[in-house]
N, C-alpha and C. Protein backbone atom coordinates (compact mmCIF):
# COMPACT_ATOMS: atom_id res chain seq x y z
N UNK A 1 -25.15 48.25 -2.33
CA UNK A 1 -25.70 48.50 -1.02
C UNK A 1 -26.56 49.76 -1.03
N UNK A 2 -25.96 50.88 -1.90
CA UNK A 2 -26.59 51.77 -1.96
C UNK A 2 -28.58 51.46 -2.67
N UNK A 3 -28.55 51.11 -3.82
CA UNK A 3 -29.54 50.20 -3.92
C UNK A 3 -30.36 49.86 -3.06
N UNK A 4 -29.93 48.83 -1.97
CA UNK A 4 -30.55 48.23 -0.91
C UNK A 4 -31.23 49.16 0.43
N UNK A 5 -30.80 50.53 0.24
CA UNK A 5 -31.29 51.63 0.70
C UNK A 5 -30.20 52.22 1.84
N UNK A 6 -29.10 51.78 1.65
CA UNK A 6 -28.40 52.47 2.82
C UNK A 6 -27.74 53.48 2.55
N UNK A 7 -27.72 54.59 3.61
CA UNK A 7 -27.17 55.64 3.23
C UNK A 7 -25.79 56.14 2.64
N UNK A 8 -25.22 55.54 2.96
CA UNK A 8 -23.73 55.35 2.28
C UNK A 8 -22.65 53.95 2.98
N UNK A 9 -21.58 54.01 2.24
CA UNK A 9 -20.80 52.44 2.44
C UNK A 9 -19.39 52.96 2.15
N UNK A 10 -18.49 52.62 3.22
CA UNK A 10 -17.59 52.65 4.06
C UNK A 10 -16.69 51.75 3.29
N UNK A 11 -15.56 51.77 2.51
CA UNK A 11 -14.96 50.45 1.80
C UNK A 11 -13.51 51.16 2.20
N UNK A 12 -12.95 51.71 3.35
CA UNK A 12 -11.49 51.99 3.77
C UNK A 12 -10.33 51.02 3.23
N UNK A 13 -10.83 49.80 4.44
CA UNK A 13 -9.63 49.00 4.65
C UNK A 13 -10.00 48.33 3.14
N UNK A 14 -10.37 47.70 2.27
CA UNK A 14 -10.66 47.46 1.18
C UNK A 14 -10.03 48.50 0.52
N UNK A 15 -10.17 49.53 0.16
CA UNK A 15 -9.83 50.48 -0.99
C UNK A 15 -8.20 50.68 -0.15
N UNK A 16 -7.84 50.55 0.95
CA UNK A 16 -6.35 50.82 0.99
C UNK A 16 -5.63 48.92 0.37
N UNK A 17 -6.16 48.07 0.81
CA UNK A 17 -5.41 46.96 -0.18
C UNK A 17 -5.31 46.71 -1.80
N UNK A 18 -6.53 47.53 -2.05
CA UNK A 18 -7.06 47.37 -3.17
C UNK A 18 -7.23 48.92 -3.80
N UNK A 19 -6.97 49.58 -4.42
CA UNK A 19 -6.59 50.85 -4.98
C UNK A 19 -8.43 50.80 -5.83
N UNK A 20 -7.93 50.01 -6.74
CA UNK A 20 -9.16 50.13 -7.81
C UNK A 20 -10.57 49.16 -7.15
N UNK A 21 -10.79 49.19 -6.17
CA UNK A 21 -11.37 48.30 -5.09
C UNK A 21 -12.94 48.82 -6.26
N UNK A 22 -13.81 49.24 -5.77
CA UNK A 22 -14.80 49.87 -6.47
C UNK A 22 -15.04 49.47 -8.13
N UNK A 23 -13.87 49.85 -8.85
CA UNK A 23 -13.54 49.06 -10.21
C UNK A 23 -13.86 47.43 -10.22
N UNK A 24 -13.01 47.12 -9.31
CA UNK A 24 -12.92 45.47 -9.28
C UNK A 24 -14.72 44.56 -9.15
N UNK A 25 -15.34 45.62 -8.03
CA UNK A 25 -16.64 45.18 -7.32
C UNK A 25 -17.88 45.17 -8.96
N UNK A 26 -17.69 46.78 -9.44
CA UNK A 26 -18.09 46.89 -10.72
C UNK A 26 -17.93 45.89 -11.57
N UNK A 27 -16.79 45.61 -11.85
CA UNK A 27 -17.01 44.55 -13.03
C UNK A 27 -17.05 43.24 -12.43
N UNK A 28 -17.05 42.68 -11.26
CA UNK A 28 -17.29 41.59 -10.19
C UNK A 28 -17.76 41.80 -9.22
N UNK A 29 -19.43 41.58 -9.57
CA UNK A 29 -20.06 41.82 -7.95
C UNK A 29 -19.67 41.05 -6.83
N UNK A 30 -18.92 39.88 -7.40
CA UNK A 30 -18.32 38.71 -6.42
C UNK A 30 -17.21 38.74 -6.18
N UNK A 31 -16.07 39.78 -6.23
CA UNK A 31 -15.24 40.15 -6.02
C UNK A 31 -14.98 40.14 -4.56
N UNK A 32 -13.91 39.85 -4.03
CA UNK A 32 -13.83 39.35 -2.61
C UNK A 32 -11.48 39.78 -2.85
N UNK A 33 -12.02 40.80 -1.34
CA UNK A 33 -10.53 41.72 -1.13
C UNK A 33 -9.67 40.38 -0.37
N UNK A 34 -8.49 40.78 -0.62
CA UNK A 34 -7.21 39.79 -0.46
C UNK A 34 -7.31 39.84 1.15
N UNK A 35 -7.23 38.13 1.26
CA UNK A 35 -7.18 37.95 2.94
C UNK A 35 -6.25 38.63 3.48
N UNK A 36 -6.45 39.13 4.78
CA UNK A 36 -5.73 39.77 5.90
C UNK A 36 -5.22 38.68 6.51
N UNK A 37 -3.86 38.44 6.94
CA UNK A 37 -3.14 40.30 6.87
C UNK A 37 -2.18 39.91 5.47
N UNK A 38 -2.03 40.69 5.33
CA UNK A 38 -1.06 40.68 3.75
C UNK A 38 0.03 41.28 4.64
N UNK A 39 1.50 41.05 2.98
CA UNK A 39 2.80 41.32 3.20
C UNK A 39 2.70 43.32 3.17
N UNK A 40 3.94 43.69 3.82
CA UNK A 40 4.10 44.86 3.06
C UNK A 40 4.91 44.70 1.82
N UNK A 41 5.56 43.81 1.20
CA UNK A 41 5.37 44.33 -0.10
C UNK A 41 4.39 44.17 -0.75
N UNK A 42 3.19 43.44 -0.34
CA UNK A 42 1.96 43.62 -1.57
C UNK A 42 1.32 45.09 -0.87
N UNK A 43 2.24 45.83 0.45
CA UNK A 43 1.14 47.22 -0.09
C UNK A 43 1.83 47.92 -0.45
N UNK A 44 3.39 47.85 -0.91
CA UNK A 44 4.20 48.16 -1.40
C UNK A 44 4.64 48.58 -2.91
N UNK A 45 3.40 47.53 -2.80
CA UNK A 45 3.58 47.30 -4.96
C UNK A 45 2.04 47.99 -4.91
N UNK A 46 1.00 47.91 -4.33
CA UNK A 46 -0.38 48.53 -4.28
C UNK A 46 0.24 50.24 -4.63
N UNK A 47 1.28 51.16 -4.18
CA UNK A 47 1.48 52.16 -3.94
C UNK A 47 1.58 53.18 -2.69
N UNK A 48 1.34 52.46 -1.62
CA UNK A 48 1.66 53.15 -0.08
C UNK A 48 3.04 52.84 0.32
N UNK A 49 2.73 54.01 0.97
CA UNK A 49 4.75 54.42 1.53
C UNK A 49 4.58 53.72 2.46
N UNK A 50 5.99 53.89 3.18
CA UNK A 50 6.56 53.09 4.18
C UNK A 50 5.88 53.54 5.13
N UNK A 51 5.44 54.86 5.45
CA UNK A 51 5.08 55.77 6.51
C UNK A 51 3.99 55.05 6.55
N UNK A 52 2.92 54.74 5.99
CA UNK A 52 1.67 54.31 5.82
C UNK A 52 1.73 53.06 6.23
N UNK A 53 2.68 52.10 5.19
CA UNK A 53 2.92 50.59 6.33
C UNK A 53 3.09 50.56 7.48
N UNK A 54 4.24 51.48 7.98
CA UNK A 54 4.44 51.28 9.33
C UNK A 54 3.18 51.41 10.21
N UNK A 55 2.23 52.50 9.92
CA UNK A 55 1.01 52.54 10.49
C UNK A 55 0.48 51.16 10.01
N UNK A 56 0.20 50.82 9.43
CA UNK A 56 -1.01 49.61 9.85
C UNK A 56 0.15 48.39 9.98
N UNK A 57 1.28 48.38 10.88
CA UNK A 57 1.84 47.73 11.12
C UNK A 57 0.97 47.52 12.64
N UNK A 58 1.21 48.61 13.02
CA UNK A 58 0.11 48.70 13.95
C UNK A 58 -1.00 47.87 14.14
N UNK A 59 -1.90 47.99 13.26
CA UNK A 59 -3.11 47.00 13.36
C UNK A 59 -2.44 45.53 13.04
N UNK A 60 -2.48 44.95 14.46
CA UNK A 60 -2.20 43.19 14.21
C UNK A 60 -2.80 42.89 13.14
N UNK A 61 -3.47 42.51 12.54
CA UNK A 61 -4.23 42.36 11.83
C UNK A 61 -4.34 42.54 9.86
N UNK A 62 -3.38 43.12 9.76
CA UNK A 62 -3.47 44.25 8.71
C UNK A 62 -1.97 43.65 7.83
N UNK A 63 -1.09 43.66 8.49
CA UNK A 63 0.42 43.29 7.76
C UNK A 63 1.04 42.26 8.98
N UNK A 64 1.29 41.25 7.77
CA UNK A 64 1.56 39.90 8.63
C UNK A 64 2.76 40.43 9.63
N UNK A 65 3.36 40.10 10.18
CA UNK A 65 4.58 40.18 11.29
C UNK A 65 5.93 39.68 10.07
N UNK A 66 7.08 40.21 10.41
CA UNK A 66 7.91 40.16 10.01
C UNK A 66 8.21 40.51 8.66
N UNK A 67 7.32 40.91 8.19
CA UNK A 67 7.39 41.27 6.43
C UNK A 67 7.49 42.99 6.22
């Protein structure tokens, strides 16, 4: 994107499911981040604490319900 002339690129919610998010895009420009909403144990095993799940427990969206 940078390339394409934009000033900079925003990859949050991507780089919190995906740690090596950037790595992955590098060696797969077609690389495509794990559908939402994921479990907390896959952000569990990614390396974020509980404190951190519980926050994007928050976002509907983000960590399925009941997991």
């Amino acid at each position: 994107m940078l390339d394409e002339g934009c000033d900079f690129v925003l990859i949050a919610r991507a780089g919190i499911l995906q740690r090596d998010f950037p790595l992955q895009v590098k060696a797969n420009p077609m690389y495509d981040s794990p559908p939402l909403p994921v479990t907390a144990d896959f952000l569990r095993e990614g390396g974020l604490s509980e404190r951190f799940i519980e926050k994007m427990r928050g976002w509907q969206t983000f960590v399925k319900p009941g997991s």
